[in-house]
C-alpha atoms as a PDB file:
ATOM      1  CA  UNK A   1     -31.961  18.320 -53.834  1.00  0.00           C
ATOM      2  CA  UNK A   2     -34.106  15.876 -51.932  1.00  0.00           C
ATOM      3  CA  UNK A   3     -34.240  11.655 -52.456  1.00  0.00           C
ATOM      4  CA  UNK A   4     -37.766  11.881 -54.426  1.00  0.00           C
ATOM      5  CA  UNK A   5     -36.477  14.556 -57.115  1.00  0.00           C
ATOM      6  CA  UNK A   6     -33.798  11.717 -57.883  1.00  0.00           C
ATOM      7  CA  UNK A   7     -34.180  10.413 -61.486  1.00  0.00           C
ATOM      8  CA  UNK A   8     -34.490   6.712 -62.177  1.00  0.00           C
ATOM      9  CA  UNK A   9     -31.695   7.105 -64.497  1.00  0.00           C
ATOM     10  CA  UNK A  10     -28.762   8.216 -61.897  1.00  0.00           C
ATOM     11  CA  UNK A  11     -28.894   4.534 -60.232  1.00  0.00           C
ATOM     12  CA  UNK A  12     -29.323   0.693 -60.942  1.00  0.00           C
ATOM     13  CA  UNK A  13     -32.426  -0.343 -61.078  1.00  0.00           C
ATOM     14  CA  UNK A  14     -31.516  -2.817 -58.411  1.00  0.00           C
ATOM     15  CA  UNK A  15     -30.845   0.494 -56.170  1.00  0.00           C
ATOM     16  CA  UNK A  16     -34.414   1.142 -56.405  1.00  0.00           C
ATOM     17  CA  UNK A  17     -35.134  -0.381 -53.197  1.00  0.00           C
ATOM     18  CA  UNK A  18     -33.050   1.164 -51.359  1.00  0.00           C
ATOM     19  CA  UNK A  19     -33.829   4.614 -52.782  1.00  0.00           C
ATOM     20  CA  UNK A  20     -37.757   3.806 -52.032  1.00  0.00           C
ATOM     21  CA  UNK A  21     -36.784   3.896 -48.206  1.00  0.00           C
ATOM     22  CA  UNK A  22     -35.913   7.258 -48.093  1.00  0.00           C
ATOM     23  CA  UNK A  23     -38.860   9.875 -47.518  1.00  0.00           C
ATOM     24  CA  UNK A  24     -38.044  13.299 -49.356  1.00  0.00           C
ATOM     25  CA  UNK A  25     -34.827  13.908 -47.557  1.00  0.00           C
ATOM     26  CA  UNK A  26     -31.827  16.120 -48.146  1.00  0.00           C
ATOM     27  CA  UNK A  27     -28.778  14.235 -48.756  1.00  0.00           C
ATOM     28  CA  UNK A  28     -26.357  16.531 -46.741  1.00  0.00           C
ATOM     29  CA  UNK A  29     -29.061  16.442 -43.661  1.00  0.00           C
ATOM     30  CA  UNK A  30     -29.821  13.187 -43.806  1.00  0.00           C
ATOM     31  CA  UNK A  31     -25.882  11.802 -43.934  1.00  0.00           C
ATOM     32  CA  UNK A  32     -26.189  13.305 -40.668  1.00  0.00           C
ATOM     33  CA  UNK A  33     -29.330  12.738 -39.167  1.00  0.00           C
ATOM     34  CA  UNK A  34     -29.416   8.887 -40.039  1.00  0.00           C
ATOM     35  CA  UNK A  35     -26.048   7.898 -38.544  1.00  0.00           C
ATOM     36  CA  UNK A  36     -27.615   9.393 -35.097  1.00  0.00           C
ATOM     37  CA  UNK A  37     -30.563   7.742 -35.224  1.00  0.00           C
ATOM     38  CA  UNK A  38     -28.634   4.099 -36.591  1.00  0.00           C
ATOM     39  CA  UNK A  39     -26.540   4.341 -33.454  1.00  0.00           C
ATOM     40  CA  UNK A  40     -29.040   5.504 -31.151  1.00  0.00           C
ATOM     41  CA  UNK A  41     -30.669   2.332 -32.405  1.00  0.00           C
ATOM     42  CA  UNK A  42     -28.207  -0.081 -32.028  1.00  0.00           C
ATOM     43  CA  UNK A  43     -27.588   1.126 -28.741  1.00  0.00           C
ATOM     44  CA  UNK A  44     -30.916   0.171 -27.607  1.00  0.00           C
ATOM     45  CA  UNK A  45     -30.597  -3.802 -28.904  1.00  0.00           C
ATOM     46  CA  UNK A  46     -30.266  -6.118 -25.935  1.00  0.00           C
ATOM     47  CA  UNK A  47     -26.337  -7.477 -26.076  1.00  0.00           C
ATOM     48  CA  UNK A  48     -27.348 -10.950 -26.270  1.00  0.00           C
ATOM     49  CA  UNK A  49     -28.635 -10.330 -29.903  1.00  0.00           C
ATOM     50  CA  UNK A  50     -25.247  -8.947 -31.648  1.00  0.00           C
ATOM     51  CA  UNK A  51     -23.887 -12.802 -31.684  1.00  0.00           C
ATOM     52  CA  UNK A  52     -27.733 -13.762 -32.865  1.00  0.00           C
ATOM     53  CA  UNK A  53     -28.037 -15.109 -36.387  1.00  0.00           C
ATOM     54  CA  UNK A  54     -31.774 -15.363 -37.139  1.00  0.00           C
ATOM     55  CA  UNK A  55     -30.512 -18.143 -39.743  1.00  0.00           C
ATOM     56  CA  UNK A  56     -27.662 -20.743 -40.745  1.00  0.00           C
ATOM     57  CA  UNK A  57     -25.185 -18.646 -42.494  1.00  0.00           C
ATOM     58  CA  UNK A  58     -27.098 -15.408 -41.997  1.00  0.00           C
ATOM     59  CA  UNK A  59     -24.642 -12.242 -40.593  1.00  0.00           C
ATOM     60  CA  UNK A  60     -24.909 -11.135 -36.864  1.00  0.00           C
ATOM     61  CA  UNK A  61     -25.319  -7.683 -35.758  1.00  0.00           C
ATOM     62  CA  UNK A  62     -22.140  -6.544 -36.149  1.00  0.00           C
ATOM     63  CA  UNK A  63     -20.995  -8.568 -38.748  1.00  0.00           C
ATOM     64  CA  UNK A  64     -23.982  -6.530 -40.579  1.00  0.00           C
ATOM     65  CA  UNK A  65     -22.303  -3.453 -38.920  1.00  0.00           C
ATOM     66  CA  UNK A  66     -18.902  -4.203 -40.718  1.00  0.00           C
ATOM     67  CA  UNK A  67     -20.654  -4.518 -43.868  1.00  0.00           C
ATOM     68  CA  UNK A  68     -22.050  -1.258 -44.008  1.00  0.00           C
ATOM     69  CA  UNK A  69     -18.678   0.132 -42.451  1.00  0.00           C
ATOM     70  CA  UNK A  70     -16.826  -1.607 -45.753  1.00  0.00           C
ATOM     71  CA  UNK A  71     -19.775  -0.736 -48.204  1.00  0.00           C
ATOM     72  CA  UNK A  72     -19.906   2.905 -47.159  1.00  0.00           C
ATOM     73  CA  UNK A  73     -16.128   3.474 -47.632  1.00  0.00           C
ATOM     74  CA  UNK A  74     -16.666   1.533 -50.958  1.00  0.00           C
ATOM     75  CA  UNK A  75     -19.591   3.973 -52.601  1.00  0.00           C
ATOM     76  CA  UNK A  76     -17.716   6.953 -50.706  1.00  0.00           C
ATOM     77  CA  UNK A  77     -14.409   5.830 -53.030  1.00  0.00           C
ATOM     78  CA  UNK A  78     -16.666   5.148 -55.910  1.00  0.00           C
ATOM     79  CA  UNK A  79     -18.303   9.089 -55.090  1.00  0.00           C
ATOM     80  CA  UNK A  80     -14.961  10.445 -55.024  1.00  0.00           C
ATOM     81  CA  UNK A  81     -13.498   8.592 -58.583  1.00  0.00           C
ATOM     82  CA  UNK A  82     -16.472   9.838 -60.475  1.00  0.00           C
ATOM     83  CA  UNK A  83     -16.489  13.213 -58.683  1.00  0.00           C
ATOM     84  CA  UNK A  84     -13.147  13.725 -60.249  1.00  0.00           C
ATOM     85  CA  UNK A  85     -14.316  12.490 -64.116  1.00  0.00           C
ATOM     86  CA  UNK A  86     -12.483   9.386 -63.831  1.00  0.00           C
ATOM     87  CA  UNK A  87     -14.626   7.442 -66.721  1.00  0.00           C
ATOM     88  CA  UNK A  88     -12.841   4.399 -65.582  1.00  0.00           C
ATOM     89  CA  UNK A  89     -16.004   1.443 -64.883  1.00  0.00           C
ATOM     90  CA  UNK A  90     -15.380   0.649 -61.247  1.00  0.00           C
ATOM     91  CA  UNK A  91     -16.193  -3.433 -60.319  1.00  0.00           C
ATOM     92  CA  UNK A  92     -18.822  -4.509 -57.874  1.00  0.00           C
ATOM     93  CA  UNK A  93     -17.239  -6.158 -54.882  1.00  0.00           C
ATOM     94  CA  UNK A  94     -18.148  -9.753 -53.293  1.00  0.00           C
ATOM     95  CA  UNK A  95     -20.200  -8.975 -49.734  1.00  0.00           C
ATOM     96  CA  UNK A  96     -19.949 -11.644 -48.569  1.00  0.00           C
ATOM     97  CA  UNK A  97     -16.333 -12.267 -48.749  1.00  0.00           C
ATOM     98  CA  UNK A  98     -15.639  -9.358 -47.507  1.00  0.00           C
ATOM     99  CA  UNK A  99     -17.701  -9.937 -43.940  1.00  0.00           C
ATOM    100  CA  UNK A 100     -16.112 -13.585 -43.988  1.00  0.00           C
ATOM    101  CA  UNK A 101     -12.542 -11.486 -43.724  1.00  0.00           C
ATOM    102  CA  UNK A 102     -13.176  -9.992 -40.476  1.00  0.00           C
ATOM    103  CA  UNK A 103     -13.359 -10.215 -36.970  1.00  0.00           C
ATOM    104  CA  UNK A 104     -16.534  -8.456 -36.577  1.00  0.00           C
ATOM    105  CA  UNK A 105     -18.010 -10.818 -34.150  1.00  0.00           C
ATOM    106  CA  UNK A 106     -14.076 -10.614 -32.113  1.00  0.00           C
ATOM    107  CA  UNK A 107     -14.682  -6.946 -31.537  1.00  0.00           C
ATOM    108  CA  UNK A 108     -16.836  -4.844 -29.052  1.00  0.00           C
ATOM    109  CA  UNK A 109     -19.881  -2.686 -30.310  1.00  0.00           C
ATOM    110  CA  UNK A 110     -18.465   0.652 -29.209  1.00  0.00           C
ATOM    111  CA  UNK A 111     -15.398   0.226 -31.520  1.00  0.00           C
ATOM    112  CA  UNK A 112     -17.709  -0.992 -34.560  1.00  0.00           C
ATOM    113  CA  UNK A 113     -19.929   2.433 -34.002  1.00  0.00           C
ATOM    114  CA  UNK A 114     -17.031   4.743 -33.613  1.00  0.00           C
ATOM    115  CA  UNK A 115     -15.692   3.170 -36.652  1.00  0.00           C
ATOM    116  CA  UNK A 116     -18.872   3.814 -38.390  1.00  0.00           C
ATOM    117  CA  UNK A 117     -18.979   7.398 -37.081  1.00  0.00           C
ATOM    118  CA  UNK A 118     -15.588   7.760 -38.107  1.00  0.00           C
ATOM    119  CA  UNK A 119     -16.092   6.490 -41.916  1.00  0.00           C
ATOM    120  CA  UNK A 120     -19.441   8.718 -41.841  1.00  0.00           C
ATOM    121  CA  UNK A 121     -17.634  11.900 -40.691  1.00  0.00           C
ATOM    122  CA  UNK A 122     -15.490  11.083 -43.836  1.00  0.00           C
ATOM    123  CA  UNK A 123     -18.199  11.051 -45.776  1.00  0.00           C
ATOM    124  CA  UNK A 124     -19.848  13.926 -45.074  1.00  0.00           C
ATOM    125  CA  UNK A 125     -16.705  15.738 -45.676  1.00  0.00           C
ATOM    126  CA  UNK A 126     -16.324  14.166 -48.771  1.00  0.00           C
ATOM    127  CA  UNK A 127     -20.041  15.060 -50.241  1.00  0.00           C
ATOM    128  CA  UNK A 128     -19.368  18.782 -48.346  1.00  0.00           C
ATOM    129  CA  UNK A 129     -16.597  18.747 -50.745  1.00  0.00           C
ATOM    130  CA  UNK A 130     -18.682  18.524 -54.127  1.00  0.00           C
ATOM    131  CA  UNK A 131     -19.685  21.421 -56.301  1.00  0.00           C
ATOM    132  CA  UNK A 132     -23.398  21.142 -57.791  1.00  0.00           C
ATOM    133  CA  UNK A 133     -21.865  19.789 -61.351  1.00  0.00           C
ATOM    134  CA  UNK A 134     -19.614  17.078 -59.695  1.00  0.00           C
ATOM    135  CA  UNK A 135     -22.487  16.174 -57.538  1.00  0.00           C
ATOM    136  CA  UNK A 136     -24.603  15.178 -60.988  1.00  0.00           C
ATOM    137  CA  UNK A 137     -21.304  13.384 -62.877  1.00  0.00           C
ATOM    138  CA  UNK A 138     -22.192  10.160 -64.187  1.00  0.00           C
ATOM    139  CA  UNK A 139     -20.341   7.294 -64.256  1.00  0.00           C
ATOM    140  CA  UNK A 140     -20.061   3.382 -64.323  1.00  0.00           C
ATOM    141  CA  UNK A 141     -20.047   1.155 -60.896  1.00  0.00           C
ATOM    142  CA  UNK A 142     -21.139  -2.640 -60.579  1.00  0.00           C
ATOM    143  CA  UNK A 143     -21.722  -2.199 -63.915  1.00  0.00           C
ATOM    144  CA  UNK A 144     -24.594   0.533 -64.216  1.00  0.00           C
ATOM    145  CA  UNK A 145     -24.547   3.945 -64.966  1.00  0.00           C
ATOM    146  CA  UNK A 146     -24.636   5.943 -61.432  1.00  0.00           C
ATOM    147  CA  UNK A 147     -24.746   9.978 -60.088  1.00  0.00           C
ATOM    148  CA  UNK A 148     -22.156  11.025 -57.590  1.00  0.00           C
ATOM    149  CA  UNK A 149     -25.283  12.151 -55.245  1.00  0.00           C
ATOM    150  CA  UNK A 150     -26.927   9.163 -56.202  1.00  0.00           C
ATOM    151  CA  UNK A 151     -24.099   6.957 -54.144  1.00  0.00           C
ATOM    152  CA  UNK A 152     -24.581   9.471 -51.515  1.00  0.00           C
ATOM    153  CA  UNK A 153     -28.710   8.694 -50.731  1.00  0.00           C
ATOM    154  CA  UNK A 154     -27.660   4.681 -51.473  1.00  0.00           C
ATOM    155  CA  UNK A 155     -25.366   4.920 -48.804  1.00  0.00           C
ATOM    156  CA  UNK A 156     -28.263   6.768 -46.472  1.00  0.00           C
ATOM    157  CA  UNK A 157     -31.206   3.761 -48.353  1.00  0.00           C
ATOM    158  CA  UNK A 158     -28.744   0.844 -47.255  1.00  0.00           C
ATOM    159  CA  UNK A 159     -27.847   2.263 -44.139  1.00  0.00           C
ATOM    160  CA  UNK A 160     -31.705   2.267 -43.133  1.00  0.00           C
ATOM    161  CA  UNK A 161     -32.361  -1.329 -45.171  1.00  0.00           C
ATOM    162  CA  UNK A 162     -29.980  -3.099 -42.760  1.00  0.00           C
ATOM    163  CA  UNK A 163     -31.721  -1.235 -39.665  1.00  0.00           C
ATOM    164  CA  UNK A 164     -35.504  -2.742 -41.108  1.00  0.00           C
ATOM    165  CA  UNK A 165     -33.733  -5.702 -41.264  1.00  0.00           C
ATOM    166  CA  UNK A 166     -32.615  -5.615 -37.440  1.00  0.00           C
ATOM    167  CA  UNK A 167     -36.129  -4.959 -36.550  1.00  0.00           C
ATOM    168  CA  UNK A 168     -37.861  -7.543 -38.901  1.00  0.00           C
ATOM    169  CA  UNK A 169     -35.688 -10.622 -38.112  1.00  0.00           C
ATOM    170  CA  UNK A 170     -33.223  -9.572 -35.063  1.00  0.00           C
ATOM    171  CA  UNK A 171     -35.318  -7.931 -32.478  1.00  0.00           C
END
């Protein structure tokens, strides 16, 4: 299935967004293809802009990193409890608590993209792992309905929202 043969009614509305990034992509292909490109990417920012904060109070580089280390494993959880039929509603989560509880900024860029390769070889398996049904199970996160695949391409959308943002305001 490709991103623009998702229906409206697998995701949030406020996943819409995110969704709109994507060009008709694969989800299996892409998982791949965009973690490449994101690191190839990063690797190519000047070091003196991962400590940069464009704003008071905005994230850094690799505190935005972290985030979509932590919000990957997140939807990839979500994926795999609604894979399984769990009907249970699972809760949003607090971003920006959870990049004020680490030490993003303490740590070196190589270990925050190895992480992120690491948690996006997970992924992969995981999604590699679906049949076609559990791929289309519906369930409840953040409190809107969502599609196992749809967590899948708004894991790929934020992925490549964070990397506009890095070119917009960072670069």
């Amino acid at each position: 299935m490709k991103s623009s043969q998702l229906p409206i009614t697998e995701y949030a509305p406020s996943y819409a967004i995110y969704i709109q990034l994507l060009k008709d992509v694969t989800l299996m292909e892409e998982l791949e293809i965009s973690l490449h490109d994101f690191i190839k990417f990063v690797q190519n920012i000047p070091m003196d802009k991962f400590d940069y904060r464009y704003a008071e109070g905005k994230w850094t580089i690799k505190e935005i990193i972290q985030h979509l280390i932590d919000t990957e494993r997140i939807f990839s959880y979500r994926a795999m409890r609604i894979s399984r039929n769990d009907k249970t509603p699972l809760p949003s989560f607090e971003e920006n608590d959870y990049v004020d509880n680490t030490n993003a900024n303490e740590r070196n860029l190589q270990s925050l993209l190895t992480e992120m390769a690491l948690v996006r070889q997970s992924t992969i398996a995981l999604f590699k792992s679906f049949s076609e049904e559990q791929l289309t199970r519906m369930g409840v996160a953040s409190n809107s309905p969502v599609s196992v695949r749809a967590i899948g391409f708004t894991t790929i959308a934020h992925q490549m929202h964070h990397q506009k943002i890095f070119q917009e305001r960072y670069l």
